[in-house]
C-alpha atoms as a PDB file:
ATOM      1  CA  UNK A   1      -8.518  16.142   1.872  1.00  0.00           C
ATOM      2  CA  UNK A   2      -8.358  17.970  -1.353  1.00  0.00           C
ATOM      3  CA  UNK A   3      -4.757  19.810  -1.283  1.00  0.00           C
ATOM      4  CA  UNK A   4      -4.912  22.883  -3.168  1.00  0.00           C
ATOM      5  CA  UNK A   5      -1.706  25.041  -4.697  1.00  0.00           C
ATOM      6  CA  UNK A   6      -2.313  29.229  -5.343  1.00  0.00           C
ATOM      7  CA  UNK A   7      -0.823  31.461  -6.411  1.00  0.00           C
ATOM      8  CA  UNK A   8      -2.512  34.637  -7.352  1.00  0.00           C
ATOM      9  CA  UNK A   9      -1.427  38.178  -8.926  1.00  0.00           C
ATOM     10  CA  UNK A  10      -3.261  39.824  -6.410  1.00  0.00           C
ATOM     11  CA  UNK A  11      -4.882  38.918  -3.120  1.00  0.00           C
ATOM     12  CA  UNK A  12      -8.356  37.452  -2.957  1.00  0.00           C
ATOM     13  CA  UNK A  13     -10.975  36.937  -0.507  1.00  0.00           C
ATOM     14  CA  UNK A  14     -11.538  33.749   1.307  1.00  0.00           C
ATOM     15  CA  UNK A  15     -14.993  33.548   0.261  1.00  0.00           C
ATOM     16  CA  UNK A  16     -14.407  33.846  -3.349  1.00  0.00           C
ATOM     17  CA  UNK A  17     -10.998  31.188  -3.478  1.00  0.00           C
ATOM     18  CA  UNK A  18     -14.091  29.038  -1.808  1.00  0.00           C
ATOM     19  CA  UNK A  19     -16.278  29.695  -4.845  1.00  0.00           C
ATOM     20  CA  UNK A  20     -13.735  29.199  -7.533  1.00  0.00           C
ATOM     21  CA  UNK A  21     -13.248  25.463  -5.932  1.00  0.00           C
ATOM     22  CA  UNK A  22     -16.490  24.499  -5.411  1.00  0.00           C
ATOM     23  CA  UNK A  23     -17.066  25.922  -8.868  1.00  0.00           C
ATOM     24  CA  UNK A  24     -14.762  23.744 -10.395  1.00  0.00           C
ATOM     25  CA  UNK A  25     -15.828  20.767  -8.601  1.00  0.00           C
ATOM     26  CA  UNK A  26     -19.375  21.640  -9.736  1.00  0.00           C
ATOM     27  CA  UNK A  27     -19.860  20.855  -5.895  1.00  0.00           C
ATOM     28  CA  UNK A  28     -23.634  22.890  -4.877  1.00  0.00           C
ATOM     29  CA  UNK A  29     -24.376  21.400  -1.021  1.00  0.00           C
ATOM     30  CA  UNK A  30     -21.133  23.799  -0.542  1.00  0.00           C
ATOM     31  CA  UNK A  31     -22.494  24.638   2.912  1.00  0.00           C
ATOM     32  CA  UNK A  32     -20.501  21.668   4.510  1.00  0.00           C
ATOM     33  CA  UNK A  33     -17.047  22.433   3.488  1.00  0.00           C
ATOM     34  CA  UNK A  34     -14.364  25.069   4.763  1.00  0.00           C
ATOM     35  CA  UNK A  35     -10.906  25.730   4.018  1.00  0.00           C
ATOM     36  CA  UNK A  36      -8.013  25.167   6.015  1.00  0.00           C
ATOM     37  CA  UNK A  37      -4.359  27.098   5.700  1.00  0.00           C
ATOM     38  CA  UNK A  38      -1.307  25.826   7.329  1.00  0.00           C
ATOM     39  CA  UNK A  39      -0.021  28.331  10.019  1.00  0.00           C
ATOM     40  CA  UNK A  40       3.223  28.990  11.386  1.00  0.00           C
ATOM     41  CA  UNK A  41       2.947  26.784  14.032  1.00  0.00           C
ATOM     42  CA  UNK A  42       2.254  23.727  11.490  1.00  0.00           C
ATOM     43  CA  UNK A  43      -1.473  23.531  12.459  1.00  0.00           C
ATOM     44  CA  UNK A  44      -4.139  23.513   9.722  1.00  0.00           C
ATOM     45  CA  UNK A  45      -6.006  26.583  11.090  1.00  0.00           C
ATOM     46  CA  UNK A  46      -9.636  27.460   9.616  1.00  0.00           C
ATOM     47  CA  UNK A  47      -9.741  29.954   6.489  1.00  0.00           C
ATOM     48  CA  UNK A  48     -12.130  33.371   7.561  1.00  0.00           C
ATOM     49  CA  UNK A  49     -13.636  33.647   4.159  1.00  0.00           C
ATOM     50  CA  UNK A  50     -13.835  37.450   5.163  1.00  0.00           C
ATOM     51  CA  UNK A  51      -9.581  37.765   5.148  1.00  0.00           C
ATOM     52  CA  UNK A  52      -7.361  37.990   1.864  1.00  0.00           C
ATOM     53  CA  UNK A  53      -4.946  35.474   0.609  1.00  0.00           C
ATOM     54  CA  UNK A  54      -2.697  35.058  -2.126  1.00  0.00           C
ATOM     55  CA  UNK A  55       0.009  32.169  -2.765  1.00  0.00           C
ATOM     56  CA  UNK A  56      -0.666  29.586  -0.419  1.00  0.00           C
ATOM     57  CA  UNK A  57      -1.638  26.270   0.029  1.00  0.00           C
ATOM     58  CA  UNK A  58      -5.174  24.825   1.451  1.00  0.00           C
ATOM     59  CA  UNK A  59      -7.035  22.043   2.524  1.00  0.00           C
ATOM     60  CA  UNK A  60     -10.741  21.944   1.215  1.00  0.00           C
ATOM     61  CA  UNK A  61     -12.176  19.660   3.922  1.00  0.00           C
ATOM     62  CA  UNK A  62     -15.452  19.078   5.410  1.00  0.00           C
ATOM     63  CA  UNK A  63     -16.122  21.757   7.883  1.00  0.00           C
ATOM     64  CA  UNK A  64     -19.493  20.546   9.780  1.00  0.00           C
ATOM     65  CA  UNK A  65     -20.456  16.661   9.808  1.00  0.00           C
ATOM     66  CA  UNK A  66     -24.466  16.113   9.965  1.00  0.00           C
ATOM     67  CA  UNK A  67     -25.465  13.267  12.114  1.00  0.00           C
ATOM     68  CA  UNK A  68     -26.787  11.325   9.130  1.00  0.00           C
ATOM     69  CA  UNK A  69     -24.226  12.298   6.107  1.00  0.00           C
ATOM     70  CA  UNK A  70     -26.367   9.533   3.807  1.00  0.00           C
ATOM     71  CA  UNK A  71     -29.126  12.154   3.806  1.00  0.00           C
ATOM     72  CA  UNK A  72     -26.930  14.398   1.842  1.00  0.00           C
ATOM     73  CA  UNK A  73     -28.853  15.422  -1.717  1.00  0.00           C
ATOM     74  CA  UNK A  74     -25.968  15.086  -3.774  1.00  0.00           C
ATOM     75  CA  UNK A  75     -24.037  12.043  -4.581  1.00  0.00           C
ATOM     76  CA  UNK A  76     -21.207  14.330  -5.177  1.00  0.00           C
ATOM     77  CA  UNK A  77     -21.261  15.823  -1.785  1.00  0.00           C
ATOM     78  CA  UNK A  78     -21.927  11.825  -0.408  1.00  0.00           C
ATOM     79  CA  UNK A  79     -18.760  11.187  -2.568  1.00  0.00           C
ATOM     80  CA  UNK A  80     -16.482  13.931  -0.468  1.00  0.00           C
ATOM     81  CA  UNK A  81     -17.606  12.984   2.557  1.00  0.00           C
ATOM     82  CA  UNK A  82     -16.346   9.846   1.876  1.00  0.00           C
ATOM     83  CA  UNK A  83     -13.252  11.032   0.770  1.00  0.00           C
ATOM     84  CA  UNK A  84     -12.413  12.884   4.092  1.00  0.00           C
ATOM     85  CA  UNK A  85     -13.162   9.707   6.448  1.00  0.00           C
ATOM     86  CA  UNK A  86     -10.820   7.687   4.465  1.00  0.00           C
ATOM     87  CA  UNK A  87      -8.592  10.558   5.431  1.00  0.00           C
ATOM     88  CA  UNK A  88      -9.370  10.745   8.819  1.00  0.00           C
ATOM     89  CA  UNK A  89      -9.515   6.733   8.895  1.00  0.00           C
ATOM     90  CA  UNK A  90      -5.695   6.971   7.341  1.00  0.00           C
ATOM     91  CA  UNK A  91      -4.223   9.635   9.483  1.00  0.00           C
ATOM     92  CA  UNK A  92      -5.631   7.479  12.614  1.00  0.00           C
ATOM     93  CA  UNK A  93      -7.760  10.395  13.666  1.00  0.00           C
ATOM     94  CA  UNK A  94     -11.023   8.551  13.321  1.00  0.00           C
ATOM     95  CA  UNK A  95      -9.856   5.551  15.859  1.00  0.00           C
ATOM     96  CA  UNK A  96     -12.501   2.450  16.082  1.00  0.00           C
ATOM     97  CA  UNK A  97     -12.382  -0.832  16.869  1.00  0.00           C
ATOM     98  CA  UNK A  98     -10.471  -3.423  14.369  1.00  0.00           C
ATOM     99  CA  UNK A  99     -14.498  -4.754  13.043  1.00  0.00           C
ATOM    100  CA  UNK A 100     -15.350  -1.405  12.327  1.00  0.00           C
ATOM    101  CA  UNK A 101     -11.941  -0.367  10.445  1.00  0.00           C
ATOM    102  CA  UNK A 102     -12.354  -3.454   8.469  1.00  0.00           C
ATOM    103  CA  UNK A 103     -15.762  -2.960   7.746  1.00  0.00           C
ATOM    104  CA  UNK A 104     -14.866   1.170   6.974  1.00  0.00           C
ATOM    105  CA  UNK A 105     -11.763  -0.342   4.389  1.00  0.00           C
ATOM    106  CA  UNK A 106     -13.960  -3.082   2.615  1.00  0.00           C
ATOM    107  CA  UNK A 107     -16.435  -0.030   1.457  1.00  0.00           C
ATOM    108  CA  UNK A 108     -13.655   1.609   0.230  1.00  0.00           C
ATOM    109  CA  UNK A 109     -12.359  -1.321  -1.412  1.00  0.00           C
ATOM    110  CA  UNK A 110     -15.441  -2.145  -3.116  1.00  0.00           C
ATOM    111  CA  UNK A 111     -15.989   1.780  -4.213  1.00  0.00           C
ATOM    112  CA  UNK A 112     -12.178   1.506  -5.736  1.00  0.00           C
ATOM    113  CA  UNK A 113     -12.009  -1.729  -7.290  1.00  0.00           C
ATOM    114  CA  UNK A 114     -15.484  -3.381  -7.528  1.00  0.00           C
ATOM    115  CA  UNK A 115     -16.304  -6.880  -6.615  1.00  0.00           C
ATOM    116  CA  UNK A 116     -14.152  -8.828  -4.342  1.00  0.00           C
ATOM    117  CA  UNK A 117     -11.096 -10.440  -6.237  1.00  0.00           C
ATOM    118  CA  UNK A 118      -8.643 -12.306  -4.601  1.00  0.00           C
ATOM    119  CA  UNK A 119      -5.279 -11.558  -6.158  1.00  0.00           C
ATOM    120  CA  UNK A 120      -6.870  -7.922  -6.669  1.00  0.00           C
ATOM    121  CA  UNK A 121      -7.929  -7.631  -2.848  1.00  0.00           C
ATOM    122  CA  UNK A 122      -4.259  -9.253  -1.473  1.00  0.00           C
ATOM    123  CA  UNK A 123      -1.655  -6.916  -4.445  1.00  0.00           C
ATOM    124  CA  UNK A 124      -4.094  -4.199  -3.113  1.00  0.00           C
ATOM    125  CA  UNK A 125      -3.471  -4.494   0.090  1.00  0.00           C
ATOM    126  CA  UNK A 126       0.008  -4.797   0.287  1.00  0.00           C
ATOM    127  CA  UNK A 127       0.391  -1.521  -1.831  1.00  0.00           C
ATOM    128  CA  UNK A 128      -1.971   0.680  -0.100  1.00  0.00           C
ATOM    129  CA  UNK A 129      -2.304   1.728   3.735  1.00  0.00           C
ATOM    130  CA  UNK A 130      -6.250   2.437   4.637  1.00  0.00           C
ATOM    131  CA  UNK A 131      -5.911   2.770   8.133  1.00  0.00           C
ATOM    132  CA  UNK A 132      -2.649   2.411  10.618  1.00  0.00           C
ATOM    133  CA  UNK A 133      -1.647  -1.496  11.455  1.00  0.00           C
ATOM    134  CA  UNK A 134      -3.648  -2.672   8.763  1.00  0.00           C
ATOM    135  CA  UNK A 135      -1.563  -5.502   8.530  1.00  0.00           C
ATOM    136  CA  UNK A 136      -3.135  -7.082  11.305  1.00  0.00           C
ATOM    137  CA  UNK A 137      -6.825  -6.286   9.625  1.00  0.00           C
ATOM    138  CA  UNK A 138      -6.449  -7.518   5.803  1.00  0.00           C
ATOM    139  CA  UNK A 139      -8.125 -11.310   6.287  1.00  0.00           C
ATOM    140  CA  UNK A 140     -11.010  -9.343   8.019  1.00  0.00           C
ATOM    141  CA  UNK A 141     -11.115  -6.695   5.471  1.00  0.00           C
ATOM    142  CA  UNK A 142     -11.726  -9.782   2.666  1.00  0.00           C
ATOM    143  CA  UNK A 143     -14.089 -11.285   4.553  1.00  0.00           C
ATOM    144  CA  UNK A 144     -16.077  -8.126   4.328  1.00  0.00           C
ATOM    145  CA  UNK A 145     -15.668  -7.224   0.798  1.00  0.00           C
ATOM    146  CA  UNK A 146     -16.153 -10.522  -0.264  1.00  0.00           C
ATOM    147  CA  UNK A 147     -20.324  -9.383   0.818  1.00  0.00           C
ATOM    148  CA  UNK A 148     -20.570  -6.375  -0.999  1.00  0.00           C
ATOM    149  CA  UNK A 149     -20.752  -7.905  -4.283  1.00  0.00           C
ATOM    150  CA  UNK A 150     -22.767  -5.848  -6.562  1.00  0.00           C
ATOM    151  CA  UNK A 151     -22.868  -2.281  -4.961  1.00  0.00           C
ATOM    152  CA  UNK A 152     -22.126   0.304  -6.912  1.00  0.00           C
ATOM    153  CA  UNK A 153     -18.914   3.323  -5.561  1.00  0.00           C
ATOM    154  CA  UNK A 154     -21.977   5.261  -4.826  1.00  0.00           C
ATOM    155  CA  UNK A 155     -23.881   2.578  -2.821  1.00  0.00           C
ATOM    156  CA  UNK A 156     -20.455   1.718  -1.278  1.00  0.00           C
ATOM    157  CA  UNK A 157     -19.673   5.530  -0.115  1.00  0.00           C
ATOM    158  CA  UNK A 158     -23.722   5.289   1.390  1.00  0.00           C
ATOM    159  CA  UNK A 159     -22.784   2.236   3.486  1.00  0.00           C
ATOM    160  CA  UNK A 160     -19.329   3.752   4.291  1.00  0.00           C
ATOM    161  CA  UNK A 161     -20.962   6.742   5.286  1.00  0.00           C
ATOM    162  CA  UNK A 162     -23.688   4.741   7.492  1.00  0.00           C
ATOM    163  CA  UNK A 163     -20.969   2.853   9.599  1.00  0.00           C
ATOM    164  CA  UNK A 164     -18.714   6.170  10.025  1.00  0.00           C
ATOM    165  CA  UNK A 165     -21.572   7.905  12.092  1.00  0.00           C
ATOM    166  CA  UNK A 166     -21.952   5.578  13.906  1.00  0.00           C
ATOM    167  CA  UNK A 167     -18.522   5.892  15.491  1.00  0.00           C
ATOM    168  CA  UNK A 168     -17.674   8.206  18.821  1.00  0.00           C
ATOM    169  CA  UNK A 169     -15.125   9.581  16.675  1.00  0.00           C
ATOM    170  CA  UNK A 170     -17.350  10.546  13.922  1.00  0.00           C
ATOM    171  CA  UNK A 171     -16.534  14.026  12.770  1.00  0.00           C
ATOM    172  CA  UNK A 172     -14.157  15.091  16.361  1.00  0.00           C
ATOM    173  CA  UNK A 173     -11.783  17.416  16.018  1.00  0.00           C
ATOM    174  CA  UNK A 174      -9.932  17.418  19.570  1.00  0.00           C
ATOM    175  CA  UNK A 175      -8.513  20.267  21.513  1.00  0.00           C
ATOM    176  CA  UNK A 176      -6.562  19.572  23.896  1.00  0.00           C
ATOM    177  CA  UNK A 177      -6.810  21.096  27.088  1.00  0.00           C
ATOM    178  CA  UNK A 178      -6.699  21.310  31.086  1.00  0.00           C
ATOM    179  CA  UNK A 179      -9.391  21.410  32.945  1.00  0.00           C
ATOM    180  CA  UNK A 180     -10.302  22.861  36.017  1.00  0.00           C
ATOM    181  CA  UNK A 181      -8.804  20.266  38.444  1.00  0.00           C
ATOM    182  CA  UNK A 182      -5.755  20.114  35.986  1.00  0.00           C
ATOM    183  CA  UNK A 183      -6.626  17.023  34.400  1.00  0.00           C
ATOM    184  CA  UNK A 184      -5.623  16.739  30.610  1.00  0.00           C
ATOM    185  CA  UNK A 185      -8.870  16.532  27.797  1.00  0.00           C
ATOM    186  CA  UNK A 186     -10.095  17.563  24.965  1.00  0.00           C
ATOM    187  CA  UNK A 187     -13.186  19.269  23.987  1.00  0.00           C
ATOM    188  CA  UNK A 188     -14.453  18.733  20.383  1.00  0.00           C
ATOM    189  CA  UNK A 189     -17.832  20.688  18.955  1.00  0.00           C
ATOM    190  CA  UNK A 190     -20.628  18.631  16.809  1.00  0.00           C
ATOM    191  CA  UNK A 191     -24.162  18.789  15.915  1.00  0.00           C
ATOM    192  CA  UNK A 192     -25.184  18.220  19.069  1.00  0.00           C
ATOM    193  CA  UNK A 193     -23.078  20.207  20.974  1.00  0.00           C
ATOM    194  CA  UNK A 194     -19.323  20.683  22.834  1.00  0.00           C
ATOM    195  CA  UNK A 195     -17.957  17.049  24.019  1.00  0.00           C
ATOM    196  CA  UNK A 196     -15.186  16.322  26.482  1.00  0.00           C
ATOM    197  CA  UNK A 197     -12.960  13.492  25.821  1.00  0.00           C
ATOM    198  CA  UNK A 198     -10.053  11.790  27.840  1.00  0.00           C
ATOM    199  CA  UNK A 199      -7.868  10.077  25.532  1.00  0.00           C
ATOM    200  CA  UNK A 200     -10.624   8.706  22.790  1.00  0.00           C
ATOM    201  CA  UNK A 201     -13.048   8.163  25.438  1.00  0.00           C
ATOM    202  CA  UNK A 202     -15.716  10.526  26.160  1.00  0.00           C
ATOM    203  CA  UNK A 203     -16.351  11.696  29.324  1.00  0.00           C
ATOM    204  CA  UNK A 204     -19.030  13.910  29.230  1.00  0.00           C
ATOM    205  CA  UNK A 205     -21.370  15.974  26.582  1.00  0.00           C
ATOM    206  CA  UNK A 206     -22.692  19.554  26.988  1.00  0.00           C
ATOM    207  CA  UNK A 207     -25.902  19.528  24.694  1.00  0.00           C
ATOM    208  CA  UNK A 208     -26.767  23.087  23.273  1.00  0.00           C
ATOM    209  CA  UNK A 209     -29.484  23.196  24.978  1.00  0.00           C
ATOM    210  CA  UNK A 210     -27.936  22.860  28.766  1.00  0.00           C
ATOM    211  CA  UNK A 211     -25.484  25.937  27.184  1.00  0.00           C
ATOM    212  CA  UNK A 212     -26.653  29.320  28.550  1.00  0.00           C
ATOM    213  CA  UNK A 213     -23.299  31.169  27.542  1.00  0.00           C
ATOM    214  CA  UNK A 214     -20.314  30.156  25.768  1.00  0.00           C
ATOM    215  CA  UNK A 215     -16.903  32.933  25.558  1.00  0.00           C
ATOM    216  CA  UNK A 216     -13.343  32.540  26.107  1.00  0.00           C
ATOM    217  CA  UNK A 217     -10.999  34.799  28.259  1.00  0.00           C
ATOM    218  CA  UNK A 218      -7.017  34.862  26.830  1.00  0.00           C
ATOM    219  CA  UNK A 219      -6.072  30.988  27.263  1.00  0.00           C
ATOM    220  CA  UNK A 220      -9.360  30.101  29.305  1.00  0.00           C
ATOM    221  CA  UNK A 221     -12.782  28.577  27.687  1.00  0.00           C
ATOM    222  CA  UNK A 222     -15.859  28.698  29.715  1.00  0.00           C
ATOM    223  CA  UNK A 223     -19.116  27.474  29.620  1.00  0.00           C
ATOM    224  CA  UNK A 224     -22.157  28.858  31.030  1.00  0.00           C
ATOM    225  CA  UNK A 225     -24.986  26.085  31.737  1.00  0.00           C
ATOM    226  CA  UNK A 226     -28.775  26.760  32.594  1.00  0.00           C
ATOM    227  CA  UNK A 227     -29.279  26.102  35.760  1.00  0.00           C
ATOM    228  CA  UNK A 228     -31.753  23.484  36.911  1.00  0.00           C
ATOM    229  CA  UNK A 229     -34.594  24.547  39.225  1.00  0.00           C
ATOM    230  CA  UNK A 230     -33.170  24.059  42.982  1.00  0.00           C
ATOM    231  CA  UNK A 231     -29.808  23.368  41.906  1.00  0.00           C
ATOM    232  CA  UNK A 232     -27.613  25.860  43.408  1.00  0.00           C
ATOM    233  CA  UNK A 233     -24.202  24.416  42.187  1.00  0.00           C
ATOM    234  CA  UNK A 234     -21.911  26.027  39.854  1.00  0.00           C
ATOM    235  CA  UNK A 235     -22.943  26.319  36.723  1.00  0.00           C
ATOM    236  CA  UNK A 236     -19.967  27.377  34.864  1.00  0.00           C
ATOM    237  CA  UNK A 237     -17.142  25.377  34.017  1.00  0.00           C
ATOM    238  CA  UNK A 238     -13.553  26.707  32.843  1.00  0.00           C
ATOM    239  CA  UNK A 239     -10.772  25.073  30.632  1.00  0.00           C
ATOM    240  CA  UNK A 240      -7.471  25.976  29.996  1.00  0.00           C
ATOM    241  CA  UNK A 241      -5.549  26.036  26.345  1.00  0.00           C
ATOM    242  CA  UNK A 242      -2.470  26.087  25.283  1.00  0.00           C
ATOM    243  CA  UNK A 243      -2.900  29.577  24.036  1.00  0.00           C
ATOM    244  CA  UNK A 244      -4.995  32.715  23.201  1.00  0.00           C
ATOM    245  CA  UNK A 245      -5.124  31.945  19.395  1.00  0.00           C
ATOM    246  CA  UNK A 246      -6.126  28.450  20.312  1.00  0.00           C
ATOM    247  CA  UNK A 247      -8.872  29.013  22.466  1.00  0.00           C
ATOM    248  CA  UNK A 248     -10.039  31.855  20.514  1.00  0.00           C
ATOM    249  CA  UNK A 249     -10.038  29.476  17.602  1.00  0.00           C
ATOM    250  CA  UNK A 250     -12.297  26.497  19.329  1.00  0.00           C
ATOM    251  CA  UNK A 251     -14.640  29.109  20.422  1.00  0.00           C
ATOM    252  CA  UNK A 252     -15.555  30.411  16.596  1.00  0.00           C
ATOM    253  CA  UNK A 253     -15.766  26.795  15.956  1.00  0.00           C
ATOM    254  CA  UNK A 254     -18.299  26.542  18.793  1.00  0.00           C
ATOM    255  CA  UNK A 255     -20.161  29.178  17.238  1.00  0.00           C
ATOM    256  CA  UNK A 256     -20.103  28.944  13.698  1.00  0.00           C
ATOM    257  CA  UNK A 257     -21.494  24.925  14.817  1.00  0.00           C
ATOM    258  CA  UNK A 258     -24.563  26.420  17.007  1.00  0.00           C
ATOM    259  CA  UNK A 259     -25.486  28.194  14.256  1.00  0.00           C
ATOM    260  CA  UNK A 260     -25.155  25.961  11.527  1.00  0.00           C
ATOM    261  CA  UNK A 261     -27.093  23.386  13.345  1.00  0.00           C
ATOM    262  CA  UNK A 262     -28.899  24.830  16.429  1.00  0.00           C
ATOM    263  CA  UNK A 263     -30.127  27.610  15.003  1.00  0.00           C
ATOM    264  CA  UNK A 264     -31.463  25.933  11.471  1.00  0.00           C
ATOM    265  CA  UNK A 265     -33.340  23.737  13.209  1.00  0.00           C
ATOM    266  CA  UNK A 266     -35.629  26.074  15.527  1.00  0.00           C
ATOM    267  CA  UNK A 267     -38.305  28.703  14.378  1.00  0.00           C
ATOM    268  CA  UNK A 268     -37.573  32.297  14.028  1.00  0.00           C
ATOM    269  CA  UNK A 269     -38.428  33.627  17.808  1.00  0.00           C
ATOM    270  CA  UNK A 270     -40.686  36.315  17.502  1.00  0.00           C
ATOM    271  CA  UNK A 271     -38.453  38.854  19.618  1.00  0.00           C
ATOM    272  CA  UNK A 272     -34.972  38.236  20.092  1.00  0.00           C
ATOM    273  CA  UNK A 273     -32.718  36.310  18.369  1.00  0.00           C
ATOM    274  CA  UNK A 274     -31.520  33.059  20.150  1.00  0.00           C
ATOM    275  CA  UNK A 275     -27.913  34.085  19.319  1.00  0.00           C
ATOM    276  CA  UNK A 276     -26.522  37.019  20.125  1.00  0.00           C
ATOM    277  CA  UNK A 277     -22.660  37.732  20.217  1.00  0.00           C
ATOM    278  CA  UNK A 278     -20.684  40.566  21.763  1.00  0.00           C
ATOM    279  CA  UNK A 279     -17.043  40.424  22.096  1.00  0.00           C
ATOM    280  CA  UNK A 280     -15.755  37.058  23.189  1.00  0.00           C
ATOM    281  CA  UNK A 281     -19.178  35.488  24.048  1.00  0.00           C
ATOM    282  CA  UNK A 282     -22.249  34.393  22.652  1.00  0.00           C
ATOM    283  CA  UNK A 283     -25.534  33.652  24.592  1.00  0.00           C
ATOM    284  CA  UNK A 284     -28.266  31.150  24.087  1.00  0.00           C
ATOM    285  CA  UNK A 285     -31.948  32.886  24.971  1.00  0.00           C
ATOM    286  CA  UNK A 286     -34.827  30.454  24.977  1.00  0.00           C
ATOM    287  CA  UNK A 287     -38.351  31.836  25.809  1.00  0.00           C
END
């Protein structure tokens, strides 16, 4: 994550604190990223680009991960996207197995410091933490980089970026929560749609296109599914959160997602639009 440090005469919009950094990073596939603002609580909580702010500190982070982030235009924008797995590979919220951590580190390696050198690789190594218990990792690490001879720190971000998709925990950002039996999960949103995970495992995946209706009532999330011809079971399913702020949080998450994704990808209908939002709710309408 790029950490950021303001401290304005005046207040400014979210959107145009946004601009001024992607401005200076010269950064145009902008569309990805988002800003995050430390709250009270000590959660990183979403910037609303539409709010003021003055004097305080950000993260400028990648907001919504594409299924294929090597198809990005820009190697720039290939460049940041690297930058925030190695953070999410470092803070141990992108968990994998030990081939595929060693395999994620070795990129990096070869991006930072070229071709595989032995005393380089080992100093390295000792000096720098890529991903929790590396210790246990570095003679598989070597054996990787040691293969990568040759690729350039863009190549090396493209193959990082390949192996990172890849993973179940490409991209998740969990929130925990009960659901309705009182079992403890999380739900995270991604291109595809809202995922339910117990532990790092996930359990089950709610494509947009099973979603009728998606809202959130004080601490409680529910979805709304289509329901299947002669199927007469419930179709909605609730989940509790630890809070109001919370839930209503995941839920603009849900939504900014569907439309970033879902709706880019379908025509214009030639009545209704397939989102429409009132209050806490928004509702899918397919014809």
């Amino acid at each position: 994550n790029l950490h950021l440090k303001t401290a304005f005469c005046q207040k400014i919009l979210g959107c145009d604190f946004f601009n001024k950094v992607c401005g200076h990073l010269k950064l145009l596939e902008k569309e990805y990223f988002g800003l995050e603002f430390r709250h009270h609580n000590g959660n990183y909580v979403s910037c609303t680009f539409s709010e003021l702010i003055y004097d305080v500190g950000f993260r400028f982070i990648v907001k919504f991960f594409p299924p294929d982030p090597g198809q990005l235009q820009r190697s720039l924008t290939r460049y940041l996207f690297a930058l925030q797995i190695k953070q999410d590979l470092s803070s141990g919220s992108l968990t994998c197995h030990d081939n595929s951590a060693a395999l994620l580190v070795s990129h990096i390696l070869q991006a930072e410091l070229g071709d595989y050198d032995e005393e380089v690789d080992v100093h390295h190594l000792e000096i720098k933490q890529y991903v929790p218990n590396q210790e246990y990792l570095d003679h598989k690490i070597i054996r990787f980089h040691k293969k990568h001879r040759g690729h350039s720190p863009a190549q090396s971000d493209i193959h990082l970026l390949e192996v990172a998709r890849k993973l179940d925990m490409y991209g998740i950002r969990p929130h925990p929560a009960n659901d309705g039996e009182g079992m403890r999960i999380s739900l995270a949103v991604t291109h595809m749609g809202i995922l339910v995970f117990q532990g790092n495992t996930k359990i089950n995946t709610f494509s947009w296109a099973k979603i009728r209706k998606l809202s959130f009532k004080r601490r409680h999330f529910l979805i709304k599914l289509h329901t299947e011809a002669g199927v007469r079971d419930n179709d909605s399913l609730g989940f509790t959160m630890a809070s109001r702020d919370i839930c209503k949080t995941f839920w603009k998450m849900c939504v900014e997602y569907h439309a970033f994704f879902r709706l880019a990808e379908e025509p214009k209908p030639q009545q209704k639009s397939l989102l429409s939002s009132k209050g806490s709710s928004f509702r899918y309408r397919y014809h």
